[in-house]
PDB file of N, CA and C in Angstrom:
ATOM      1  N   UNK A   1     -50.777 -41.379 -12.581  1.00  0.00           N
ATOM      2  CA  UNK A   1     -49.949 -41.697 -11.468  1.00  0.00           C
ATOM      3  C   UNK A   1     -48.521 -41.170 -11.672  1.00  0.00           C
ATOM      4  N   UNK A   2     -48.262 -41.532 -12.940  1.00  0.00           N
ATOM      5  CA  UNK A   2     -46.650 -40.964 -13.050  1.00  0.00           C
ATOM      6  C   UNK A   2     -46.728 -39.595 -13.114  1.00  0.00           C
ATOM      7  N   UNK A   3     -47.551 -38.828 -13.349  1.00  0.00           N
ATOM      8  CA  UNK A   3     -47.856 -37.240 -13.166  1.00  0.00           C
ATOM      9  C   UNK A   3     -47.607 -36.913 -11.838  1.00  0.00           C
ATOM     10  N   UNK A   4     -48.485 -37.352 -10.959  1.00  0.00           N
ATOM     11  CA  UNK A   4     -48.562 -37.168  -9.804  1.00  0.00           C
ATOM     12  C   UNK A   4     -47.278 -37.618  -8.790  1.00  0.00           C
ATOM     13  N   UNK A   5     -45.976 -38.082  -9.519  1.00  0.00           N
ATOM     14  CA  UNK A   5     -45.561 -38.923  -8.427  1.00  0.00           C
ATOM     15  C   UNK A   5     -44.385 -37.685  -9.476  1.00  0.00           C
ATOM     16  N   UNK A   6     -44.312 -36.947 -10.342  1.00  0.00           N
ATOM     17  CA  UNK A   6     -43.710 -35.902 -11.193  1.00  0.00           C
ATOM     18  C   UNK A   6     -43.800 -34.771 -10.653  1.00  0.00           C
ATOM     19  N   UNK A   7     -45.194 -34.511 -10.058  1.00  0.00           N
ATOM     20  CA  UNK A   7     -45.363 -33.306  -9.121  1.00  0.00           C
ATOM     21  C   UNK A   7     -44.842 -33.382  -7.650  1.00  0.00           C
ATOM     22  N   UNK A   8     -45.082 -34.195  -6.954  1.00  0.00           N
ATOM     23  CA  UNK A   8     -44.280 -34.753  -5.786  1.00  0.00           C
ATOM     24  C   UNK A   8     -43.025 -34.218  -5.719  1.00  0.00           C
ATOM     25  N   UNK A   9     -42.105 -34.514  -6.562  1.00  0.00           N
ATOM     26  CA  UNK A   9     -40.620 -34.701  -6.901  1.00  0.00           C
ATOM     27  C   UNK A   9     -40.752 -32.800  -6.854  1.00  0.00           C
ATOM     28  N   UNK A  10     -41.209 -32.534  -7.792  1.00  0.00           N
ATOM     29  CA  UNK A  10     -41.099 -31.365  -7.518  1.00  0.00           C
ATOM     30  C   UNK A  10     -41.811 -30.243  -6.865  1.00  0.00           C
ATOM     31  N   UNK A  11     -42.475 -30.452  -6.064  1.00  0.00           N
ATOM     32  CA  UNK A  11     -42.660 -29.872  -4.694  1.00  0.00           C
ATOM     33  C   UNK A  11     -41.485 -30.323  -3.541  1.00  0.00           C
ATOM     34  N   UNK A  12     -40.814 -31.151  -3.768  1.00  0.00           N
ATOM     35  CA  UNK A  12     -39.882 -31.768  -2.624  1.00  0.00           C
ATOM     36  C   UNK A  12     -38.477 -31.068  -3.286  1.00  0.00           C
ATOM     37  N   UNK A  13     -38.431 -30.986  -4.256  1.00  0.00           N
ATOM     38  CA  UNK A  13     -37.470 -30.164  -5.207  1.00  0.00           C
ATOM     39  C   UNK A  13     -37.647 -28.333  -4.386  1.00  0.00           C
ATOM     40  N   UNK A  14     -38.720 -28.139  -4.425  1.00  0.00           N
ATOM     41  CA  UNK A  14     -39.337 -26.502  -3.953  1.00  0.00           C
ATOM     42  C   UNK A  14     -38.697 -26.320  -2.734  1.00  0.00           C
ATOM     43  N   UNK A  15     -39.370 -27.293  -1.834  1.00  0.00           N
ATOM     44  CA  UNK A  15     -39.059 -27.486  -0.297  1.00  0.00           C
ATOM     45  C   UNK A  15     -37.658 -27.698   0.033  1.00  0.00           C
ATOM     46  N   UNK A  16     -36.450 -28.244  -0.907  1.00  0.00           N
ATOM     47  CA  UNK A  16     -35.176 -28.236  -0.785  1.00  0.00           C
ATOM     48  C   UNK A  16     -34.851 -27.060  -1.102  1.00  0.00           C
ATOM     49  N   UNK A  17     -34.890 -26.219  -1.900  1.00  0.00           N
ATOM     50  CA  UNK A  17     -34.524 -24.950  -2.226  1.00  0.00           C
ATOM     51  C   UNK A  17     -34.659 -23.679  -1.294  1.00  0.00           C
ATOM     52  N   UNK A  18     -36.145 -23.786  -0.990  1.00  0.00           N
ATOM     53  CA  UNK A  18     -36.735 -22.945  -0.442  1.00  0.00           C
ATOM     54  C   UNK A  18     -35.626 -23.469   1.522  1.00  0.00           C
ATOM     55  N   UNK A  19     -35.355 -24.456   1.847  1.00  0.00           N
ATOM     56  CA  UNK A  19     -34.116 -24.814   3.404  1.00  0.00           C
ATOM     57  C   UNK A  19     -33.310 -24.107   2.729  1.00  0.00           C
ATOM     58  N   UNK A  20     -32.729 -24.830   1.780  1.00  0.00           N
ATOM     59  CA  UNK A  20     -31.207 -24.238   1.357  1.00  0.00           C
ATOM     60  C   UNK A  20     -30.977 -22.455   1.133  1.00  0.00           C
ATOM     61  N   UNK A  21     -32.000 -21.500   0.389  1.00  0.00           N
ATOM     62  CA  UNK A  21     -31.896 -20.804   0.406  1.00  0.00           C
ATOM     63  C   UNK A  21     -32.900 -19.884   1.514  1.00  0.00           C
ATOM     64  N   UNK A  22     -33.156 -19.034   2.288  1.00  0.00           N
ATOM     65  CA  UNK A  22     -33.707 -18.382   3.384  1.00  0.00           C
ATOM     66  C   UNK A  22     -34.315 -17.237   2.969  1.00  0.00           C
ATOM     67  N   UNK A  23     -35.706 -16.962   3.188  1.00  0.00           N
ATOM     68  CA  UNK A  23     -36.524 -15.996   2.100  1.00  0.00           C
ATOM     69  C   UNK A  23     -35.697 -14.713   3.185  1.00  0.00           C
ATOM     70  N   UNK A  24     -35.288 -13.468   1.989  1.00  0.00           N
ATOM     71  CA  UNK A  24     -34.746 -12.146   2.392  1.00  0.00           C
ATOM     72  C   UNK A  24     -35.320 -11.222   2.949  1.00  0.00           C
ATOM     73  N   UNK A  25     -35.103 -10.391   3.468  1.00  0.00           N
ATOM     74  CA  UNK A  25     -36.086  -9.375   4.030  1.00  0.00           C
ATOM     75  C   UNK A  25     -36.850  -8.148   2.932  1.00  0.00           C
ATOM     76  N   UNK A  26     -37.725  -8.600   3.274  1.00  0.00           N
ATOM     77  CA  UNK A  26     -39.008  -7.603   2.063  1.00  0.00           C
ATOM     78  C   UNK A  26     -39.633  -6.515   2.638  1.00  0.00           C
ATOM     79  N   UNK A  27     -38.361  -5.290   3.323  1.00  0.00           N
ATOM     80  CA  UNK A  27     -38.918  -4.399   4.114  1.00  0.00           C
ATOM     81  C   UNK A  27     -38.509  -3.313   2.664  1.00  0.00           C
ATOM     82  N   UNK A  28     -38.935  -1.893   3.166  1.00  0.00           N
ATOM     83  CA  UNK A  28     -38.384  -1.023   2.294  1.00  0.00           C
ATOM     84  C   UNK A  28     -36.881  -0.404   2.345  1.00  0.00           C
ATOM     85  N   UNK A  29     -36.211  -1.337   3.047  1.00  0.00           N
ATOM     86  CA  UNK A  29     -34.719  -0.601   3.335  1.00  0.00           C
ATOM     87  C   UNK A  29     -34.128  -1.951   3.091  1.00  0.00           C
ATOM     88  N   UNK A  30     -34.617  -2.979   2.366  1.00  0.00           N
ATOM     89  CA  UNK A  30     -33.596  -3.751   1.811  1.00  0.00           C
ATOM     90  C   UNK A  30     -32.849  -3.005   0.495  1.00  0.00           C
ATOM     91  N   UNK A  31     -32.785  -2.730  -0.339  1.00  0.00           N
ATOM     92  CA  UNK A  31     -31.783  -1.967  -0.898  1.00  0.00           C
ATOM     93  C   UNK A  31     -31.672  -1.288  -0.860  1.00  0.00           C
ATOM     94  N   UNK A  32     -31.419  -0.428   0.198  1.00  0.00           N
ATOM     95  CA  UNK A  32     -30.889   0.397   0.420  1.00  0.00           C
ATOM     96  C   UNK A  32     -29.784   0.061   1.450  1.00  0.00           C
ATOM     97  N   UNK A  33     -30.169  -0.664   2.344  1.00  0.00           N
ATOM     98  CA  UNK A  33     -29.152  -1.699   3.021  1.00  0.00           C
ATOM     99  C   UNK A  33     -28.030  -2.529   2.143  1.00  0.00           C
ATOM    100  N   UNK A  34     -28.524  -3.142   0.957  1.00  0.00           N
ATOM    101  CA  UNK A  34     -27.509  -4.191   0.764  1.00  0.00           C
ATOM    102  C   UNK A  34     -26.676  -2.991  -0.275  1.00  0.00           C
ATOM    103  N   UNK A  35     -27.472  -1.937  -1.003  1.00  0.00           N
ATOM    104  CA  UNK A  35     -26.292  -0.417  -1.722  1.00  0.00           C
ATOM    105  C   UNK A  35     -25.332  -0.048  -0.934  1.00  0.00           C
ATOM    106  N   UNK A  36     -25.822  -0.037   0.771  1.00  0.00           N
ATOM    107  CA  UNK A  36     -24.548   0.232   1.733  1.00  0.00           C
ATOM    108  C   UNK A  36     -23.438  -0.556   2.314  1.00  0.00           C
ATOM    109  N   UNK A  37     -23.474  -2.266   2.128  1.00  0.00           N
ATOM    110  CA  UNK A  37     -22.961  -2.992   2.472  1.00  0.00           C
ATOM    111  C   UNK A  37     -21.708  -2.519   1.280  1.00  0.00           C
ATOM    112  N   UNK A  38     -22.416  -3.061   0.121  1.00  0.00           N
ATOM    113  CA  UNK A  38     -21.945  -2.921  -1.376  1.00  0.00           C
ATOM    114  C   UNK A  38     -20.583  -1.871  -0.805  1.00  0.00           C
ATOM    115  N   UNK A  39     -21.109  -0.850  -1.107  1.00  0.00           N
ATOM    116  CA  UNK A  39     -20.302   0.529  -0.780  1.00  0.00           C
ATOM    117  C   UNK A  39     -19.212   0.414  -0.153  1.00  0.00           C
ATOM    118  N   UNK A  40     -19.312  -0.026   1.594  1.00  0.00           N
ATOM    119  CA  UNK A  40     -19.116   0.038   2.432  1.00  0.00           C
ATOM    120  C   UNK A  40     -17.753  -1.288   2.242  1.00  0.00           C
ATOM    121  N   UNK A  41     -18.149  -2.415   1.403  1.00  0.00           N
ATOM    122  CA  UNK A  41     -16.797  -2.924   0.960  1.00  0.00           C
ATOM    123  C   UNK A  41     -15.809  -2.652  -0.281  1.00  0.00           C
ATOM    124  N   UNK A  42     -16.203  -1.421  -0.979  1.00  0.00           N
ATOM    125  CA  UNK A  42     -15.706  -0.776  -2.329  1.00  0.00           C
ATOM    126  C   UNK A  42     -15.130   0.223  -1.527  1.00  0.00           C
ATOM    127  N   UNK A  43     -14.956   0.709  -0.419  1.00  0.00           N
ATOM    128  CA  UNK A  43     -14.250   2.363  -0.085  1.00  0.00           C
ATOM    129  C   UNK A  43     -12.970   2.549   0.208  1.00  0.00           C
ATOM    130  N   UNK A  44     -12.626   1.079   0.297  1.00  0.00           N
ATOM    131  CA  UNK A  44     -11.157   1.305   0.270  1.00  0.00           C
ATOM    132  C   UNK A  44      -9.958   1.283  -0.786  1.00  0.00           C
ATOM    133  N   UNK A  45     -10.684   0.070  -1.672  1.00  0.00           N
ATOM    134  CA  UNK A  45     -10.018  -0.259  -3.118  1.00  0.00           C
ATOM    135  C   UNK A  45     -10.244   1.335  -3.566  1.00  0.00           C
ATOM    136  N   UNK A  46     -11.554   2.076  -3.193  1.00  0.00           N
ATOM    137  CA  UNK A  46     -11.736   3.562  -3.967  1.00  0.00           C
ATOM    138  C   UNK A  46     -11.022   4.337  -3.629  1.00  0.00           C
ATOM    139  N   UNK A  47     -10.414   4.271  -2.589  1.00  0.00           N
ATOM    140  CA  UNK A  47      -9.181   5.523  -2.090  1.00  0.00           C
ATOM    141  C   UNK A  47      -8.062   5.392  -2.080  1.00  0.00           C
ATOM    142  N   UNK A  48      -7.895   3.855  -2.363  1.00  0.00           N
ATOM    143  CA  UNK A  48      -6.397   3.576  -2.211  1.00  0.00           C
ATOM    144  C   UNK A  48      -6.261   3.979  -4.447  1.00  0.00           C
ATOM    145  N   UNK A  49      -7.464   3.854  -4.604  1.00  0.00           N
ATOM    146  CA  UNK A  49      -7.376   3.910  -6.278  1.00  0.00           C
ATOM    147  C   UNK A  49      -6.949   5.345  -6.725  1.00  0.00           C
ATOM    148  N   UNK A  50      -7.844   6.075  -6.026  1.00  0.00           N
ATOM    149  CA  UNK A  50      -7.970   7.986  -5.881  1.00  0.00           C
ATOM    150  C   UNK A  50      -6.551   7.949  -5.888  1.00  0.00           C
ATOM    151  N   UNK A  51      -5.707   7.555  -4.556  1.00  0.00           N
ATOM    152  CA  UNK A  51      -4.693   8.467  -4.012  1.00  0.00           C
ATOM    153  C   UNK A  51      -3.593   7.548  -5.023  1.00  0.00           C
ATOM    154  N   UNK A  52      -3.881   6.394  -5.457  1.00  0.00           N
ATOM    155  CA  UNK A  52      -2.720   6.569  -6.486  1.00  0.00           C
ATOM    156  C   UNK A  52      -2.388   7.131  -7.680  1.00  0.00           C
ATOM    157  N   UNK A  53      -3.994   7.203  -8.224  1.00  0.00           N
ATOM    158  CA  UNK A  53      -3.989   8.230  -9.579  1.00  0.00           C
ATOM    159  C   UNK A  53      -3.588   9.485  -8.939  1.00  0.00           C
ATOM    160  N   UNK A  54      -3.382  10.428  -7.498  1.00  0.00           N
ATOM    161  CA  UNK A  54      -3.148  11.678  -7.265  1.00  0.00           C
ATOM    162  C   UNK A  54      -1.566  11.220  -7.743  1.00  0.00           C
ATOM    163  N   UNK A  55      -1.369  10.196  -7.112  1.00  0.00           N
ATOM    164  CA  UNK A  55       0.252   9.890  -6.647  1.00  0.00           C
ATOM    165  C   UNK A  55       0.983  10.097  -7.960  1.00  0.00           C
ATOM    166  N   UNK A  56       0.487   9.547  -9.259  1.00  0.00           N
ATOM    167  CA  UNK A  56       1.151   9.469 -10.337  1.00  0.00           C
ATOM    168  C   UNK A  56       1.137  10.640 -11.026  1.00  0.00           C
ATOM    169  N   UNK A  57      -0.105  11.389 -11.064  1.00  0.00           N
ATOM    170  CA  UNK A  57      -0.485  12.617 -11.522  1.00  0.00           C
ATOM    171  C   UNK A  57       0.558  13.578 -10.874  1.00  0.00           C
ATOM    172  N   UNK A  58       1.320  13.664  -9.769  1.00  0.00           N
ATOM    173  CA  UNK A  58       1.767  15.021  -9.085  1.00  0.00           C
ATOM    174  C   UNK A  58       3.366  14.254  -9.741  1.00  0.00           C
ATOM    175  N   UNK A  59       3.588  13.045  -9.788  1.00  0.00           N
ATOM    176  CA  UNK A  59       4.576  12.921  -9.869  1.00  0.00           C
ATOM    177  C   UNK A  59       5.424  12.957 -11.483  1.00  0.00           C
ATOM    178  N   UNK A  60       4.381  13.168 -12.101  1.00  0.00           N
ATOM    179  CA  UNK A  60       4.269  13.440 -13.463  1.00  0.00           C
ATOM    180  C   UNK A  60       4.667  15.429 -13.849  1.00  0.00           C
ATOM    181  N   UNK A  61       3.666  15.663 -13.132  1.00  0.00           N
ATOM    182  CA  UNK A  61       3.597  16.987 -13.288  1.00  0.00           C
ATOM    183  C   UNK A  61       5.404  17.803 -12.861  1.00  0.00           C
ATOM    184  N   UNK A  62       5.250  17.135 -11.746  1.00  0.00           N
ATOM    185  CA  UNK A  62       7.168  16.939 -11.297  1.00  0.00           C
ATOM    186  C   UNK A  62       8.634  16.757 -12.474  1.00  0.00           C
ATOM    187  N   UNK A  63       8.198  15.392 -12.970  1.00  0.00           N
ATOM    188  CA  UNK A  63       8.952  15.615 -13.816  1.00  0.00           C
ATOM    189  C   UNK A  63       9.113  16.268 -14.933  1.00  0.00           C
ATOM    190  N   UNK A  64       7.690  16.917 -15.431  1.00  0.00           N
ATOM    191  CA  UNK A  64       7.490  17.546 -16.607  1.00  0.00           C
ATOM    192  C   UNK A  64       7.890  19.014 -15.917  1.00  0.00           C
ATOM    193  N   UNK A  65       8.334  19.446 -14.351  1.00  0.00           N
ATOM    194  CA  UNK A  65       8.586  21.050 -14.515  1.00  0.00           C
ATOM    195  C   UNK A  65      10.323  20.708 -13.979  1.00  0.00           C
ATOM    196  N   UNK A  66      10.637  19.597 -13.408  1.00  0.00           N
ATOM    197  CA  UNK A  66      12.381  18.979 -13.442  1.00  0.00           C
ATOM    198  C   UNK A  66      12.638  19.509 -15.033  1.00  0.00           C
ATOM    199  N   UNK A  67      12.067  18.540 -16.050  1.00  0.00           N
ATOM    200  CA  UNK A  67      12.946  18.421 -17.312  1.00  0.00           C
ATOM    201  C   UNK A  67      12.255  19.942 -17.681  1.00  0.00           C
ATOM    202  N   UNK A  68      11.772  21.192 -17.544  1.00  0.00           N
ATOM    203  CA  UNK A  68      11.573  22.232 -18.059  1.00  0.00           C
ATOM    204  C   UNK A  68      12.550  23.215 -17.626  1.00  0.00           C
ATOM    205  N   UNK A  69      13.182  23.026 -16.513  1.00  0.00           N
ATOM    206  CA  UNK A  69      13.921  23.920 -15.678  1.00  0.00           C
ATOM    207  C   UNK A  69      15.552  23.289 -16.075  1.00  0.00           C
ATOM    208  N   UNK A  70      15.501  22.097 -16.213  1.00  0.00           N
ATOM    209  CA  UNK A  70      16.747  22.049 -16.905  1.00  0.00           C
ATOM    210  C   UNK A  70      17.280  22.054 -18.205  1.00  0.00           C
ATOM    211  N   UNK A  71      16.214  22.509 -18.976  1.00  0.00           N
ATOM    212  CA  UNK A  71      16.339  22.642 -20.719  1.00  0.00           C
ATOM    213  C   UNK A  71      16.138  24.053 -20.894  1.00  0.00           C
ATOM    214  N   UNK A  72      15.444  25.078 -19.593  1.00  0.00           N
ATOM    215  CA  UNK A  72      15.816  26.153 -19.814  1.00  0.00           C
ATOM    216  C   UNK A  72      16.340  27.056 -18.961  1.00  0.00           C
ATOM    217  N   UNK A  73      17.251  26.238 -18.410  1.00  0.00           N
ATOM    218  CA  UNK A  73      18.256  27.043 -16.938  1.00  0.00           C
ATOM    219  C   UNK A  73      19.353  27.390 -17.947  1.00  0.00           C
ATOM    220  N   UNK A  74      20.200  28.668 -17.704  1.00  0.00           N
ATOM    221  CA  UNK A  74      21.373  29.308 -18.859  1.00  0.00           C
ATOM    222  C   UNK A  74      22.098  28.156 -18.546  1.00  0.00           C
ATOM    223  N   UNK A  75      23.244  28.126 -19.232  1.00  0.00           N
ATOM    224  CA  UNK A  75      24.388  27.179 -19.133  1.00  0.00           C
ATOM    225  C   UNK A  75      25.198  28.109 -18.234  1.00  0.00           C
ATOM    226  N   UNK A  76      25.720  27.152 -17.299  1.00  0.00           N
ATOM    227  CA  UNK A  76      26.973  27.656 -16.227  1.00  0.00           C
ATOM    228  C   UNK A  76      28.123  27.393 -16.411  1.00  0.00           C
ATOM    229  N   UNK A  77      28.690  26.781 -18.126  1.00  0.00           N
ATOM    230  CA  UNK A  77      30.038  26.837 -18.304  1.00  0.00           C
ATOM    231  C   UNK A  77      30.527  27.759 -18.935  1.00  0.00           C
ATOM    232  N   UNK A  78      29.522  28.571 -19.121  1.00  0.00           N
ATOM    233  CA  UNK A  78      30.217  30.063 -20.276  1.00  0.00           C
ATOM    234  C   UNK A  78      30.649  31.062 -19.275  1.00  0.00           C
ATOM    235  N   UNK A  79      30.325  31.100 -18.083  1.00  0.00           N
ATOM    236  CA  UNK A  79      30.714  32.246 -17.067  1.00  0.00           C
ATOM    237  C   UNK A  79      32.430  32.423 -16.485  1.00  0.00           C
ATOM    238  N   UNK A  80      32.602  33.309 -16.412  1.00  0.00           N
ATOM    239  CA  UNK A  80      33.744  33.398 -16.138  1.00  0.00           C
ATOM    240  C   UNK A  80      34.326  32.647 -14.710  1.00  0.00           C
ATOM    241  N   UNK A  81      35.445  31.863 -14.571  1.00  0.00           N
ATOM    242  CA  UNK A  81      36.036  31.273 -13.365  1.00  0.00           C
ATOM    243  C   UNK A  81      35.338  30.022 -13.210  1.00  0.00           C
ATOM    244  N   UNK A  82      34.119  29.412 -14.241  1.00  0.00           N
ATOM    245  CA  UNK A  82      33.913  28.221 -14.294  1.00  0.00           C
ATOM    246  C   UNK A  82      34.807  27.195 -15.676  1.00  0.00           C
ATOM    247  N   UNK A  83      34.962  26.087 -15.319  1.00  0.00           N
ATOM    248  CA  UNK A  83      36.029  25.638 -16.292  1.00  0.00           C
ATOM    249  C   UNK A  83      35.424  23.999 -16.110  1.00  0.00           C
ATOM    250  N   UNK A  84      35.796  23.294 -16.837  1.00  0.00           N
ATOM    251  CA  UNK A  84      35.645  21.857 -16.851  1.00  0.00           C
ATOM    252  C   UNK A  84      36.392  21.729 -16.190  1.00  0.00           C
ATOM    253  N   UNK A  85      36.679  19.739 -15.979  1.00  0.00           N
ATOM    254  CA  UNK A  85      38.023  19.112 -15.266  1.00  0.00           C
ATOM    255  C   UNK A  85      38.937  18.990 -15.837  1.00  0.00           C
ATOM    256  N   UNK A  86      38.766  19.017 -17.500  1.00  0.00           N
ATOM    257  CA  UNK A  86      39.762  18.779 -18.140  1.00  0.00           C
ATOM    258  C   UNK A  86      40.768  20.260 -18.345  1.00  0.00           C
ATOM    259  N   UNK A  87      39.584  21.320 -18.626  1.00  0.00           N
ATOM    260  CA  UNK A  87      40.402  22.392 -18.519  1.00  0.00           C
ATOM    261  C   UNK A  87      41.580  22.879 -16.876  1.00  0.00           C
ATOM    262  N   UNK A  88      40.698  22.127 -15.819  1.00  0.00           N
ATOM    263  CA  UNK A  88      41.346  22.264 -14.368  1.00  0.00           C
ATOM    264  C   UNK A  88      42.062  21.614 -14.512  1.00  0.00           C
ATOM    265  N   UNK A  89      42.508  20.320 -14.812  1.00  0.00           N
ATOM    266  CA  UNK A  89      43.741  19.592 -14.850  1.00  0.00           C
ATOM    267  C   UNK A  89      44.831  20.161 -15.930  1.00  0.00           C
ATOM    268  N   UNK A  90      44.635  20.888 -16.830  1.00  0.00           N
ATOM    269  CA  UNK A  90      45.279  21.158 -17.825  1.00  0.00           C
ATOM    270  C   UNK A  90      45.938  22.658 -16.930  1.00  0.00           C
ATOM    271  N   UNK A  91      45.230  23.365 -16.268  1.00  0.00           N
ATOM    272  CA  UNK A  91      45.945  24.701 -15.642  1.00  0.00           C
ATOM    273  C   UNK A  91      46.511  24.380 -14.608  1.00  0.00           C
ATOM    274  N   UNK A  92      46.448  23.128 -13.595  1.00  0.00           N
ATOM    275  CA  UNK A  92      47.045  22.604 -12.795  1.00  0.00           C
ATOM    276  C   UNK A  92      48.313  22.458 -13.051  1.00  0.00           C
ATOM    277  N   UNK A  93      49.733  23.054 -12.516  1.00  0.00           N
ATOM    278  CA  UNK A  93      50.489  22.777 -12.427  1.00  0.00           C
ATOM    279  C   UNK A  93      51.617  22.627 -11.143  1.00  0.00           C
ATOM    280  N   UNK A  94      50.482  21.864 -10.665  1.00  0.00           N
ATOM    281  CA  UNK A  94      51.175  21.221  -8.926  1.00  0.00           C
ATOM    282  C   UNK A  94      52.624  20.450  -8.976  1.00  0.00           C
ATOM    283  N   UNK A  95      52.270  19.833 -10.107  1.00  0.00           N
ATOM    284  CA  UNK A  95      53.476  18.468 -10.533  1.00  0.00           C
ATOM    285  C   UNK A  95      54.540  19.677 -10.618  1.00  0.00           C
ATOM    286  N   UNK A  96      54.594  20.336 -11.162  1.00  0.00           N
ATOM    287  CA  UNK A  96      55.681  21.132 -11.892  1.00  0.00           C
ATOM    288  C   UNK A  96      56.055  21.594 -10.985  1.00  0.00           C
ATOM    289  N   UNK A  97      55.487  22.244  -9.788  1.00  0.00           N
ATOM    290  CA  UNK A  97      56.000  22.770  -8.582  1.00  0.00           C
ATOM    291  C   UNK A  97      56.826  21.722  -7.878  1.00  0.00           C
ATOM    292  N   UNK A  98      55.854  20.857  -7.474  1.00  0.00           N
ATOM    293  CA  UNK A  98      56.901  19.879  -6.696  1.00  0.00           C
ATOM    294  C   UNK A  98      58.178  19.450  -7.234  1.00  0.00           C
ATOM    295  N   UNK A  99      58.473  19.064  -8.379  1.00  0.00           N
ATOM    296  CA  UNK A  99      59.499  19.213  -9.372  1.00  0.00           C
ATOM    297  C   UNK A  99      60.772  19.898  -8.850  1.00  0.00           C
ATOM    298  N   UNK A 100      60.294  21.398  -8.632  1.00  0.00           N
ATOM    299  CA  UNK A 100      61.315  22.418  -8.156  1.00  0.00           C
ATOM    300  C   UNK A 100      61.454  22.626  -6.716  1.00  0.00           C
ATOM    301  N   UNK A 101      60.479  21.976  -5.847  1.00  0.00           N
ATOM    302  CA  UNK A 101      60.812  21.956  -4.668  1.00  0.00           C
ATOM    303  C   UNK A 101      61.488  21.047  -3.478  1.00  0.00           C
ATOM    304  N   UNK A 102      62.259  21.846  -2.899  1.00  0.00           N
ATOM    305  CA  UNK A 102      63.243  21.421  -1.892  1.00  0.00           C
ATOM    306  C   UNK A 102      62.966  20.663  -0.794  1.00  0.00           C
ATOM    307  N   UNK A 103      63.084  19.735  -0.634  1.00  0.00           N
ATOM    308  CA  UNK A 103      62.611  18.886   0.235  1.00  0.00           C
ATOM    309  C   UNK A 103      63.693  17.797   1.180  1.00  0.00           C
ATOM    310  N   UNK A 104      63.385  18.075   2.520  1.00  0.00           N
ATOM    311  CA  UNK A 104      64.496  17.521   3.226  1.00  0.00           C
ATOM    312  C   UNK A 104      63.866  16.526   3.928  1.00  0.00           C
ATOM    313  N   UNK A 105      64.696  15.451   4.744  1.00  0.00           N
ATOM    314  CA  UNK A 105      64.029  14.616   5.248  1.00  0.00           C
ATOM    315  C   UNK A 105      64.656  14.783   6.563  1.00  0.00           C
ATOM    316  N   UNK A 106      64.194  14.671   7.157  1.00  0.00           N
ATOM    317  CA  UNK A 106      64.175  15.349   8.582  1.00  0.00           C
ATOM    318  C   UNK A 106      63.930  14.479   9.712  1.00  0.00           C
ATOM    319  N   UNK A 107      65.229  13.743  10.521  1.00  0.00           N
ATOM    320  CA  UNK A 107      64.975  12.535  11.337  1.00  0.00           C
ATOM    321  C   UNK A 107      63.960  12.228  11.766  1.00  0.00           C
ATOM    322  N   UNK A 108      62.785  12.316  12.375  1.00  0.00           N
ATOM    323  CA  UNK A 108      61.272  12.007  12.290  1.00  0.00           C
ATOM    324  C   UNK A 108      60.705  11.461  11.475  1.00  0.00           C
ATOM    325  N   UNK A 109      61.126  11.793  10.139  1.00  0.00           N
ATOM    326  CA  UNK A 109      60.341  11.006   9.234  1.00  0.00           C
ATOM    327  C   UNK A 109      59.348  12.216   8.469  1.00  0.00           C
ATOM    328  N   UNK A 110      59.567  13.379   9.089  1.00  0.00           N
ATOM    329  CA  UNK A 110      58.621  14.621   8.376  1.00  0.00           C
ATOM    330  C   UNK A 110      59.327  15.273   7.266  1.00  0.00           C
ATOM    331  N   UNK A 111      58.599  15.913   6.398  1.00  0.00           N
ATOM    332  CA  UNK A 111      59.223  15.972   5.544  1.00  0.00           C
ATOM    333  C   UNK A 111      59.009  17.828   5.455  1.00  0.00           C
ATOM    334  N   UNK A 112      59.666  18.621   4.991  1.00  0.00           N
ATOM    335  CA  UNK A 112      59.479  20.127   5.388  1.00  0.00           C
ATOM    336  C   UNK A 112      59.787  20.719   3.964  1.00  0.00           C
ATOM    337  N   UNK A 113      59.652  21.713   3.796  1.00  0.00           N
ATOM    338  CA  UNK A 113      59.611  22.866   2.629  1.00  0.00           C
ATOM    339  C   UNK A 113      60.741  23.379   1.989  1.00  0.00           C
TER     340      UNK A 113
END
């Protein structure tokens, strides 16, 4: 009796499982159907993945031909008529002019040469 009332339980155990879960379709295009669902929610994480590895890759390649072009561009302070600021302030001699120049003040308020 307690066997039988053991099997019960679990046939009623079967019969809960079998509501709760819903037998699937057993055609020949079930997987191949649920490979396309699959897919079909992976294609975007996959391109947004693609185009950032392009993104980093070009932007790499970028800086590796930036820092090549400026480690082997000539130097542009050895040429003639180029000078630093310090050398431009040092040949500057504006101050010294004004120094010697004549300057009137001129009822207006302008000031002339």
């Amino acid at each position: 009796m307690a066997s039988e009332s053991q099997d019960q339980k679990l046939q009623d155990l079967f019969q809960a499982y079998r509501a709760a879960c819903p037998d699937m379709d057993e055609n020949a295009t079930f997987m191949p159907g649920l490979w396309q669902k699959i897919e079909a929610r992976q294609a975007f994480p996959f391109a947004m993945r693609r185009f950032a590895q392009l993104f980093v890759s070009a932007a790499a390649a970028m800086c590796l031909l930036m820092a090549m072009l400026i480690t082997t561009a000539p130097s542009h302070t050895s040429g003639p008529g180029v000078m630093t600021y310090v050398e431009a302030l040092d040949t500057d001699n504006s101050h010294e002019i004004l120094a010697y120049a004549d300057i009137e003040n001129v009822s207006n308020g302008d000031y002339t040469w």
